[in-house]
Protein backbone atom coordinates (compact mmCIF):
# COMPACT_ATOMS: atom_id res chain seq x y z
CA UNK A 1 0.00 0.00 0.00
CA UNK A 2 1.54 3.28 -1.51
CA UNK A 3 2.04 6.16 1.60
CA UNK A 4 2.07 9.10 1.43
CA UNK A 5 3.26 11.70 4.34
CA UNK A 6 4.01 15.43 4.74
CA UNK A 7 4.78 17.87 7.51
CA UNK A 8 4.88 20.94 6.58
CA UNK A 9 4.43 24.78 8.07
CA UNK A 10 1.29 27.05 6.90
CA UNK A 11 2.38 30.08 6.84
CA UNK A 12 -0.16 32.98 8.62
CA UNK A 13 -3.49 33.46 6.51
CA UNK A 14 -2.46 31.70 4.15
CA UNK A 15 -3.26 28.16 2.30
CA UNK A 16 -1.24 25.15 0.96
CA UNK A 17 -2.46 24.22 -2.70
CA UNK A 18 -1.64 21.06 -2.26
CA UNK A 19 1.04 19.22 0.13
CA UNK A 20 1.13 16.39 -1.83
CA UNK A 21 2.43 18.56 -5.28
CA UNK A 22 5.24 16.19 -6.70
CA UNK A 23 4.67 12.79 -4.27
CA UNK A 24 4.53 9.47 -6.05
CA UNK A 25 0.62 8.68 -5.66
CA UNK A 26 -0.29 12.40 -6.53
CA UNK A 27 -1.56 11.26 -9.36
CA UNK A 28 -2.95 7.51 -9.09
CA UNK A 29 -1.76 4.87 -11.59
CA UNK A 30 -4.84 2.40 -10.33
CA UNK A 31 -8.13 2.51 -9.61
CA UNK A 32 -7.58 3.08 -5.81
CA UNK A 33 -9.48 3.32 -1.85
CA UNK A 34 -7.77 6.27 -0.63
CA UNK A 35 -7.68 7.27 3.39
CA UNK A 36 -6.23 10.55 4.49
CA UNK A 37 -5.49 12.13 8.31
CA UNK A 38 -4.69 15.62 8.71
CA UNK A 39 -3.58 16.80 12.33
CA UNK A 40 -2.93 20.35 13.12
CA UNK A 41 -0.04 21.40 15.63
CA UNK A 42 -2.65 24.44 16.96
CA UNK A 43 -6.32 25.25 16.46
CA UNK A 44 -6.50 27.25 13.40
CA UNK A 45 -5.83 24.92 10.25
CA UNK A 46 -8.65 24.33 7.51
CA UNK A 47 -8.02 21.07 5.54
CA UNK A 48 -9.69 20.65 1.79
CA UNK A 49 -9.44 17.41 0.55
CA UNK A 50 -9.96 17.08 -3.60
CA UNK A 51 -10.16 13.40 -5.67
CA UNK A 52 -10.27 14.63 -9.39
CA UNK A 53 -13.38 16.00 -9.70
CA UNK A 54 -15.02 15.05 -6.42
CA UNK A 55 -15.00 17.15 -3.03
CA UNK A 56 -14.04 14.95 0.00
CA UNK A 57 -14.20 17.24 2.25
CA UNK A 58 -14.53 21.35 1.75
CA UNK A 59 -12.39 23.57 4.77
CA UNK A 60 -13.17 21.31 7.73
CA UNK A 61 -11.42 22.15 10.87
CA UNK A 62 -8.55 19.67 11.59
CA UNK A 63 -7.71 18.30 14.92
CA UNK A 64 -4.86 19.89 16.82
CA UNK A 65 -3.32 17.00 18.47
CA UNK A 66 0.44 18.28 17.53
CA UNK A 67 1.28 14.66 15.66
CA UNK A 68 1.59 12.48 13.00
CA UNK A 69 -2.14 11.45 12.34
CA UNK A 70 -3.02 7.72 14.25
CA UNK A 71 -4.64 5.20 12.29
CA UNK A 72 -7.69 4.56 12.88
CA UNK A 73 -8.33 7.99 15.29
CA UNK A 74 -7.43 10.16 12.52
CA UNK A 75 -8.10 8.84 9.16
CA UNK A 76 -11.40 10.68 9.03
CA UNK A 77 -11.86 11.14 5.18
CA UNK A 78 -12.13 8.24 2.51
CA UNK A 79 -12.54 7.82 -1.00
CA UNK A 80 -12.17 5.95 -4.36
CA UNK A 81 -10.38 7.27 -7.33
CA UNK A 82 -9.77 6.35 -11.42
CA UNK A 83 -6.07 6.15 -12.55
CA UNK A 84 -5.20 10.00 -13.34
CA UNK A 85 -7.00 11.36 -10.89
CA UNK A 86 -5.02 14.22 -8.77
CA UNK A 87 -5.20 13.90 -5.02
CA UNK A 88 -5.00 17.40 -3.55
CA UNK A 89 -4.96 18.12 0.12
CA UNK A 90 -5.08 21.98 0.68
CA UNK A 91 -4.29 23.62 4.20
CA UNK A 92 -5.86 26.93 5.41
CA UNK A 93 -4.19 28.54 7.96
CA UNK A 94 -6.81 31.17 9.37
CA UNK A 95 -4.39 33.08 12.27
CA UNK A 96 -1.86 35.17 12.78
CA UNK A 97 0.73 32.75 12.92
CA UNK A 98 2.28 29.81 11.46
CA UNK A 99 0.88 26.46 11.78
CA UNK A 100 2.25 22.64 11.02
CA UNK A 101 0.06 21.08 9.44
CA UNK A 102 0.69 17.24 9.93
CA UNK A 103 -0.63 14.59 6.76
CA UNK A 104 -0.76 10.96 6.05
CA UNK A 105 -2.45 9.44 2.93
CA UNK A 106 -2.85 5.75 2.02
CA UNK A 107 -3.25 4.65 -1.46
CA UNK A 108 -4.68 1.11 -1.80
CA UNK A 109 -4.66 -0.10 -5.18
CA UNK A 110 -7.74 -2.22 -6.25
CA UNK A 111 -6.21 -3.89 -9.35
């Protein structure tokens, strides 16, 4: 099962396009079950969570447990995907000052 992780800091008002821009499953090779925990080191951090045309889930509030995501407690967001399809995870910082942003994705190929 592909994996895909990134820690990364979100600068103040600002947003991430996508933290997974240039990782090996950013684009998926096989129809695919994809799971995906963001964790926020402060309150703060919007996540957006994009499967090539389909909205996961839109600025949701992630939880600021300052760590890696834990699977199962944080892999709140699931879904399928066609080979092609971009997987973009976008971060929204909405304070006045910087924010990690913690993610884990896992790609599970169905063929």
């Amino acid at each position: 099962m592909p994996f895909m992780a990134d820690r990364q800091s979100v600068a103040a008002n600002s947003t991430v396009a996508n933290v997974l821009a240039g990782k090996s499953q950013e684009f998926l090779t096989a129809p695919s079950v994809i799971r995906f925990g963001v964790v926020a080191a402060a309150v703060g951090l919007f996540t957006t969570i994009i499967v090539g045309n389909e909205v996961i889930c839109e600025d949701q509030e992630a939880s600021s447990a300052n760590r890696s995501p834990l699977d199962p407690d944080d892999y709140n967001y699931e879904a399928s995907g066609m080979p092609g399809d971009r997987v973009i995870v976008k971060l929204r910082n909405s304070t006045g000052a910087a924010i990690i942003g913690f993610t884990g994705v896992k790609v599970t190929p169905l063929a």
